[in-house]
Protein backbone atom coordinates (compact mmCIF):
# COMPACT_ATOMS: atom_id res chain seq x y z
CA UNK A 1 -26.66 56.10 -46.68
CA UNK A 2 -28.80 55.46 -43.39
CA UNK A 3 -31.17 52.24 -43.17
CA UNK A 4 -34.53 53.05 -44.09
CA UNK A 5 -37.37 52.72 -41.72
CA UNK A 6 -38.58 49.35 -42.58
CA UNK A 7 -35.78 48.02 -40.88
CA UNK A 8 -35.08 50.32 -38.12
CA UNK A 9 -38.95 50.65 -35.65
CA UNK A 10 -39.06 52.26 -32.39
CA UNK A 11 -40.27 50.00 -29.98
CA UNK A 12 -42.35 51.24 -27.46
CA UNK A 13 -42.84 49.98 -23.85
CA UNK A 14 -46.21 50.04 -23.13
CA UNK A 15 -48.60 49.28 -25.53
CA UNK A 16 -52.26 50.40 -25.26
CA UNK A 17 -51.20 51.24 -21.46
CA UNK A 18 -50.54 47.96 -20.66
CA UNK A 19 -48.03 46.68 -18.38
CA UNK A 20 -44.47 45.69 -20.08
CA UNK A 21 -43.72 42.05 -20.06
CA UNK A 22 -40.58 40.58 -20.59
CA UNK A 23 -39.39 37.09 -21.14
CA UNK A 24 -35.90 35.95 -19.96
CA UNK A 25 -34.25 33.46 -22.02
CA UNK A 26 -31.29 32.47 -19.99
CA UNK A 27 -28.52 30.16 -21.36
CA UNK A 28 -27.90 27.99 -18.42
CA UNK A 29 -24.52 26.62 -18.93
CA UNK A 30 -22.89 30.36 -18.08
CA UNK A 31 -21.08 30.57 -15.13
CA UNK A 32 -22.95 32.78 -12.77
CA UNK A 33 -26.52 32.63 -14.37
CA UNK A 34 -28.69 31.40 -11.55
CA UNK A 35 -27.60 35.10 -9.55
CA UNK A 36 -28.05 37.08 -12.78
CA UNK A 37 -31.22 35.74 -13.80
CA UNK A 38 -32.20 36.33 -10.19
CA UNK A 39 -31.07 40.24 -10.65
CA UNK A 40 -32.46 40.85 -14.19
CA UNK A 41 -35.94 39.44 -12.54
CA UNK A 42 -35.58 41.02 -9.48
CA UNK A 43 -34.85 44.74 -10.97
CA UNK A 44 -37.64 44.34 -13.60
CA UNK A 45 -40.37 43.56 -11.35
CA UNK A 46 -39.81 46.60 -8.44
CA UNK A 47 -40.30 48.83 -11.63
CA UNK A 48 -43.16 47.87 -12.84
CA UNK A 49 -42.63 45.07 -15.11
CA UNK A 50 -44.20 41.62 -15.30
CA UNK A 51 -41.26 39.22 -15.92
CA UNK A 52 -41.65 35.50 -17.11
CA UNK A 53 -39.07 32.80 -17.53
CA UNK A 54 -39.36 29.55 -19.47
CA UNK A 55 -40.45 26.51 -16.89
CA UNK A 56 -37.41 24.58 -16.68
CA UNK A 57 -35.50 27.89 -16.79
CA UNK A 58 -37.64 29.08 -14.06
CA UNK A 59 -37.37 25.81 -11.48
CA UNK A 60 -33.49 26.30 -11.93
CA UNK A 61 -33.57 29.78 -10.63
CA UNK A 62 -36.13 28.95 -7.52
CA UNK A 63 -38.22 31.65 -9.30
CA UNK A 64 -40.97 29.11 -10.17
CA UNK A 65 -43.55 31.99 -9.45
CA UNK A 66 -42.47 33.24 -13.02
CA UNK A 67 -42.87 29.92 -14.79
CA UNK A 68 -44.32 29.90 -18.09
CA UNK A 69 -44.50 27.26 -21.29
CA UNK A 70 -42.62 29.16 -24.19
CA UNK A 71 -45.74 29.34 -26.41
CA UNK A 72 -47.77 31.24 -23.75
CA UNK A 73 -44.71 33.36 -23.54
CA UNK A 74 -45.20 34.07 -26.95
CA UNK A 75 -48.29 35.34 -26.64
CA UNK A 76 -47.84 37.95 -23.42
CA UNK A 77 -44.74 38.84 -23.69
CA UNK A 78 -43.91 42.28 -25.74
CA UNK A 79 -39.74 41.84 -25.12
CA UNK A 80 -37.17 39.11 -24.93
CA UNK A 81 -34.24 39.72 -23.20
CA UNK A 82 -31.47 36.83 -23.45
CA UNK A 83 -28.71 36.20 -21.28
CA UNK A 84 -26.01 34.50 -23.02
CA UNK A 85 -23.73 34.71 -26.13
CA UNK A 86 -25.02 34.71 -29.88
CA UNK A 87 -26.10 31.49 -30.06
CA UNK A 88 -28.65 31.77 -27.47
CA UNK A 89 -29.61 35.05 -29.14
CA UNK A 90 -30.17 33.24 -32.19
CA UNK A 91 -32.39 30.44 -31.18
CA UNK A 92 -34.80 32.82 -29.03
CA UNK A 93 -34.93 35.38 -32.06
CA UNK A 94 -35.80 33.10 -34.60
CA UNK A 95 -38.69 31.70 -32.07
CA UNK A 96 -39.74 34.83 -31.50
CA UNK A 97 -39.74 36.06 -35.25
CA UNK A 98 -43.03 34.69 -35.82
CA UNK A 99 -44.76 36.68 -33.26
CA UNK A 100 -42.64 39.99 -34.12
CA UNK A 101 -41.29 40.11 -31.15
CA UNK A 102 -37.99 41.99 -30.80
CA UNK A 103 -34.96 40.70 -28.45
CA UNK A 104 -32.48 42.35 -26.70
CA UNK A 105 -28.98 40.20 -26.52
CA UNK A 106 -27.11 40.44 -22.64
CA UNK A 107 -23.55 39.15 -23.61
CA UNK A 108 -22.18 36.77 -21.45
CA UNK A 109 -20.45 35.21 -24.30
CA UNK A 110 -17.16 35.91 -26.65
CA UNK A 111 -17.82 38.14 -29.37
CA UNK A 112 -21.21 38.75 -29.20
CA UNK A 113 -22.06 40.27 -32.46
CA UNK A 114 -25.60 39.82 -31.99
CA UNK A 115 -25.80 41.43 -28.51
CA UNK A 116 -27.10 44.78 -27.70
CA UNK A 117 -25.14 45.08 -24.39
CA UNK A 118 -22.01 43.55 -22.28
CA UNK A 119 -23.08 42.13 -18.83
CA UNK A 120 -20.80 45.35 -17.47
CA UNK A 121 -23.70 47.36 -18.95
CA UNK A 122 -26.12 45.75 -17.50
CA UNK A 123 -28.36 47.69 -15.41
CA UNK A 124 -28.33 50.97 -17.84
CA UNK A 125 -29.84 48.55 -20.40
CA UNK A 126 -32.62 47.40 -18.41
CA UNK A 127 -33.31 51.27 -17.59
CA UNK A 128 -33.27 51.58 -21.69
CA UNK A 129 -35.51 48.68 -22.17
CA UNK A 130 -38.18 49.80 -19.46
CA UNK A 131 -38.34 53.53 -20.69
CA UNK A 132 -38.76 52.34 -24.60
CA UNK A 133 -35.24 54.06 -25.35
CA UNK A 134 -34.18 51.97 -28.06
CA UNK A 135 -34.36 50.82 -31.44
CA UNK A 136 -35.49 47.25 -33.11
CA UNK A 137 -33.75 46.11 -36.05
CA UNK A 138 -35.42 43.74 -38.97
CA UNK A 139 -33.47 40.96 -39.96
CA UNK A 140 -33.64 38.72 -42.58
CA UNK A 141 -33.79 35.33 -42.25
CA UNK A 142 -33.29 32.26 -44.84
CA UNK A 143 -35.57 29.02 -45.26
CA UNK A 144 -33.70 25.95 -46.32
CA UNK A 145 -35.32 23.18 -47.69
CA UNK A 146 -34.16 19.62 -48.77
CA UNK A 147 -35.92 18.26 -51.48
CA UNK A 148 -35.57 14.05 -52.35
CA UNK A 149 -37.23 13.22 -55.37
CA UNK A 150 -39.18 16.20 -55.66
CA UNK A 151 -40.77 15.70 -52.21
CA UNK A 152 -39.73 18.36 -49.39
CA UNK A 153 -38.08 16.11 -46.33
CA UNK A 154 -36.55 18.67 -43.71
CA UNK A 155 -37.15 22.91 -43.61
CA UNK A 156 -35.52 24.88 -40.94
CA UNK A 157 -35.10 28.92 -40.82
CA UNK A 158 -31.52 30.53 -40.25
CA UNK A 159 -30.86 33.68 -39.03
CA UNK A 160 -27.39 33.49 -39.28
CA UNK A 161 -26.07 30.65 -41.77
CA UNK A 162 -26.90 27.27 -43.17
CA UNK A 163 -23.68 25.14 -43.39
CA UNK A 164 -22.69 22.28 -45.48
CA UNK A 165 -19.74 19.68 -44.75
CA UNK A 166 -18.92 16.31 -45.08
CA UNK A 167 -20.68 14.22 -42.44
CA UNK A 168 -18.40 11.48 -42.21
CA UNK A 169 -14.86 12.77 -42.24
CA UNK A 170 -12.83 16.30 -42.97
CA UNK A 171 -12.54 15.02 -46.65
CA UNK A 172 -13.34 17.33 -49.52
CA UNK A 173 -17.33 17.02 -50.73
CA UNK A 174 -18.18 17.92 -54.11
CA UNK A 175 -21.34 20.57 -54.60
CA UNK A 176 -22.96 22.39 -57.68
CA UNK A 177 -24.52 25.45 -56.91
CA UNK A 178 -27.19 27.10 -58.67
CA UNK A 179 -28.41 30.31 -58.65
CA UNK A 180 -31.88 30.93 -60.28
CA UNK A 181 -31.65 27.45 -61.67
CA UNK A 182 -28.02 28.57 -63.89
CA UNK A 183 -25.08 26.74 -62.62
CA UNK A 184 -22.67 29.03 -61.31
CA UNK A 185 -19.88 26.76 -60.00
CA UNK A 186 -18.94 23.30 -59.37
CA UNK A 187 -17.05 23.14 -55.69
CA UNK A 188 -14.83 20.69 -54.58
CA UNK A 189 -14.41 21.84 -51.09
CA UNK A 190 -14.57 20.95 -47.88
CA UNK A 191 -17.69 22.72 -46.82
CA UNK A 192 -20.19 25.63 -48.51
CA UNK A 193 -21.92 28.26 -46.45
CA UNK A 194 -25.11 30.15 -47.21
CA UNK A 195 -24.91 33.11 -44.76
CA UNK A 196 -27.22 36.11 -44.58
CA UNK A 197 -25.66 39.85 -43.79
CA UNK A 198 -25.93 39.37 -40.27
CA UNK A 199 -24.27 35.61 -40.43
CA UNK A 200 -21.47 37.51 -42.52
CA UNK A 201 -19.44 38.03 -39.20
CA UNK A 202 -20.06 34.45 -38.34
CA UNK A 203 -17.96 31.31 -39.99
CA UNK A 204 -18.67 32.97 -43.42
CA UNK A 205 -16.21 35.73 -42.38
CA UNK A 206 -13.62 33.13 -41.05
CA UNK A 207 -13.71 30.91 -44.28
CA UNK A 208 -13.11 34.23 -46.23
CA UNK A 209 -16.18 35.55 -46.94
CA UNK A 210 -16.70 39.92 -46.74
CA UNK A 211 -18.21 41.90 -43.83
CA UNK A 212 -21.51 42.92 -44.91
CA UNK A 213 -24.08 45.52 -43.29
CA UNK A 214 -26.96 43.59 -41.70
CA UNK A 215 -29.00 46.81 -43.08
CA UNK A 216 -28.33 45.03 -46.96
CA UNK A 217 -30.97 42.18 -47.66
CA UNK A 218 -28.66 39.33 -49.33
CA UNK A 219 -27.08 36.24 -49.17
CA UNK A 220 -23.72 35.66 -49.25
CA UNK A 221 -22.14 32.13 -50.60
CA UNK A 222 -19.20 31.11 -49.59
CA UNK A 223 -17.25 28.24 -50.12
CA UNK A 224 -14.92 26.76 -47.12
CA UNK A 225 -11.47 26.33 -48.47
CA UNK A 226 -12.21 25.24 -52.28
CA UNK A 227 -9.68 23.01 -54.27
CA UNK A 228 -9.67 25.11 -56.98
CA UNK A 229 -7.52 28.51 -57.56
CA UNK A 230 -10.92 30.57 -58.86
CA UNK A 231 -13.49 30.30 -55.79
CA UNK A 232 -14.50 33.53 -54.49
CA UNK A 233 -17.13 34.40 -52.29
CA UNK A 234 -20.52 35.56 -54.03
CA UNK A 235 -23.36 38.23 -52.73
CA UNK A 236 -26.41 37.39 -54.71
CA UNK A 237 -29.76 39.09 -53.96
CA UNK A 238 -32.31 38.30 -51.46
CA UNK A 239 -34.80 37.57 -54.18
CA UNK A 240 -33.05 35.31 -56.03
CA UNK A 241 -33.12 31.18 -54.93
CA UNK A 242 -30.00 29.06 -54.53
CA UNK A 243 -30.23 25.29 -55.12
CA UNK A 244 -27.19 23.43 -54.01
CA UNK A 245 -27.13 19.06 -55.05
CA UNK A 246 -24.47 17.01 -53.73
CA UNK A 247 -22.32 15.23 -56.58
CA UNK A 248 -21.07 12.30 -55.14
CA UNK A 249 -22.74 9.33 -54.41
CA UNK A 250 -20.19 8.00 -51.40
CA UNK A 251 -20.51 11.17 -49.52
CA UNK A 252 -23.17 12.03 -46.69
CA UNK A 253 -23.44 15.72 -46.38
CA UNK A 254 -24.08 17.24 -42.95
CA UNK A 255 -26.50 20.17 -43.02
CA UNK A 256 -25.98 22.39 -40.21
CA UNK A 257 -28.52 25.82 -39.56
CA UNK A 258 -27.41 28.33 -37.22
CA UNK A 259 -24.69 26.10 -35.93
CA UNK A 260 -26.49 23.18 -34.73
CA UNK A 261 -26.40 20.07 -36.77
CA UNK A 262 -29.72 19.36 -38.20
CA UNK A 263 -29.80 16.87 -41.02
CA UNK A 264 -27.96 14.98 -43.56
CA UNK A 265 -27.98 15.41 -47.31
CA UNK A 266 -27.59 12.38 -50.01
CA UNK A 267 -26.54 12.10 -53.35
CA UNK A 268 -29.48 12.90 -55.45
CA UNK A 269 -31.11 15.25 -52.80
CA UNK A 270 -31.00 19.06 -53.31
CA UNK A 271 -30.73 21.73 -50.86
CA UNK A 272 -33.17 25.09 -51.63
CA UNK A 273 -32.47 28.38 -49.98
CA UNK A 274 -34.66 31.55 -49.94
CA UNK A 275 -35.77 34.48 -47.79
CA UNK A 276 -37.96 33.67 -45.24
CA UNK A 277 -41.30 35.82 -44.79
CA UNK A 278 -40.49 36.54 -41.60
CA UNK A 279 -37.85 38.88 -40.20
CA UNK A 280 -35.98 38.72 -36.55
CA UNK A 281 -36.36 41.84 -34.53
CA UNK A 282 -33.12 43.01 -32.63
CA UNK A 283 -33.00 45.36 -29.77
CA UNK A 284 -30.52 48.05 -30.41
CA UNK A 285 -29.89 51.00 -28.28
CA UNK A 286 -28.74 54.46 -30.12
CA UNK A 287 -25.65 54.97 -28.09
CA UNK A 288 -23.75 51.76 -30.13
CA UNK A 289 -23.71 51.51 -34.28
CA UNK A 290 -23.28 48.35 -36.39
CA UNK A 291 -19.57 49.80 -37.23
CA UNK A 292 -18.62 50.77 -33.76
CA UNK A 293 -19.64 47.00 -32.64
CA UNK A 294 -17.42 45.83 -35.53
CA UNK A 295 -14.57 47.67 -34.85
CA UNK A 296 -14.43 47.01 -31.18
CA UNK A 297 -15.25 42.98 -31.62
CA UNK A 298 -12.99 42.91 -34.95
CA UNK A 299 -10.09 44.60 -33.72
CA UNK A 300 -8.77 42.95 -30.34
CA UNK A 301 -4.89 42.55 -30.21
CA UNK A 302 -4.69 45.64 -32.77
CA UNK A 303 -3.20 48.75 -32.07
CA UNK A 304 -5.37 51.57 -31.19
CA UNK A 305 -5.96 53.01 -34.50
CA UNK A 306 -6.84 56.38 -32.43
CA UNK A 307 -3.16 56.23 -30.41
């Protein structure tokens, strides 16, 4: 069954006639950045485009001509391209999820899930990007909220996963989790993640959780190696809440939302997870599917299932 349209848009270049502009997000600890920030600029600009770059982004690539705060970017730019791996994918979408803005992923990374294109595949991209030949993908996203006596204390949004684990040391942590306010299991474990379809290739996946198409709306718990001989991952739906409370009082639980380390959870607080209102926009182009990505990321040191 193909997605429907609400989460498949074609995204057009120009809009109202206006010139296309396009924010770089570059991840500046890859090897080799500086030259292909330069390039992606460079090639933008002689067709057409108007091309900005966040400030301190912008100073380390001597392009300070191009130099803009992130929240103006925001506001002019129609496109974000990001050079990088999934992580820096997942930051810029999520900022730019509020202003519907789709992004297009450059791998320069491992896996790359999230990408649309390899840096090898570089330059027919752009062409893609400029001429409006691609797609944008909706995304959910999840909201997690930590609640202390009834009083909301930290909220963050995930595209990916929200991650629990013991803050303190790689001992077991024990966790109820509730679905709809009914307890569905008691975990003793030594970490629970709350991933969304597209965080289901992520550390969900590695701690035994299923591949799931990003094009089905749900969460997926999963807890990371349970003591117990009955824990299986669980797909609930994206309408449904899941409240997860700590159950020991010695243990300091480390919250952790799209893989950086955000907050830490006592006994006696309670963890809230729903779908966010707004949705991350993806860039993908209609040369690649979700299952051809999977296979090829999936499958290295496989034999050729074609051969």
């Amino acid at each position: 069954m193909r997605p429907s349209m609400q989460h498949i848009l074609l995204w057009m270049p120009e809009i109202g006639g206006s010139v296309l502009t396009i924010g770089i997000y570059p991840n500046m600890e890859k090897t080799g950045i500086t030259d292909v920030v330069c390039q992606v600029a460079d090639y933008l600009i002689e067709r057409g485009a108007r091309v900005l770059l966040p400030q301190d982004f912008a100073t380390a690539c001597d392009r300070p001509m191009l130099a803009a705060d992130r929240d103006i970017m925001m506001r002019q730019i129609n496109l974000g391209i990001t050079l990088g791996g999934d992580g820096t994918i997942l930051h810029v979408a999520r900022e730019l999820a509020q202003a519907k803005i789709p992004v297009c992923g450059i791998n320069m990374g491992n896996l790359g899930f999230l990408t649309a294109a390899e840096l090898s595949e570089l330059q027919p991209a752009l062409d893609k990007l400029l001429t409006g030949d691609y797609l944008v993908e909706e995304r959910m996203m999840l909201v997690a909220t930590v609640l202390r006596q009834g009083e909301t204390i930290f909220s963050a949004t995930a595209l990916n996963d929200v991650v629990m684990t013991n803050s303190a040391s790689p001992r077991l942590i024990r966790l109820n989790v509730y679905v709809d306010e009914e307890l569905i299991a008691g975990y003793p474990a030594d970490g629970f993640i709350l991933a969304t379809s597209t965080g289901a290739t992520g550390y969900s996946l590695s701690a035994g959780g299923p591949v799931v198409s990003p094009h089905v709306e749900a969460m997926i718990l999963t807890p990371i190696c349970p003591h117990t001989l009955y824990s299986r991952a669980l797909v609930v739906s994206r309408q449904e809440t899941v409240e997860v409370r700590p159950q020991s009082p010695e243990e300091i639980v480390a919250l952790t939302i799209d893989g950086k380390s955000n907050f830490c959870m006592i006994f006696g607080d309670a963890l809230k997870v729903t779908e966010s209102p707004e949705k991350a926009r993806l860039v993908r182009f209609n040369d690649k599917s979700y299952y051809q990505t999977l296979h090829r990321k999936l499958r290295r040191g496989e034999i050729d299932a074609t051969s």
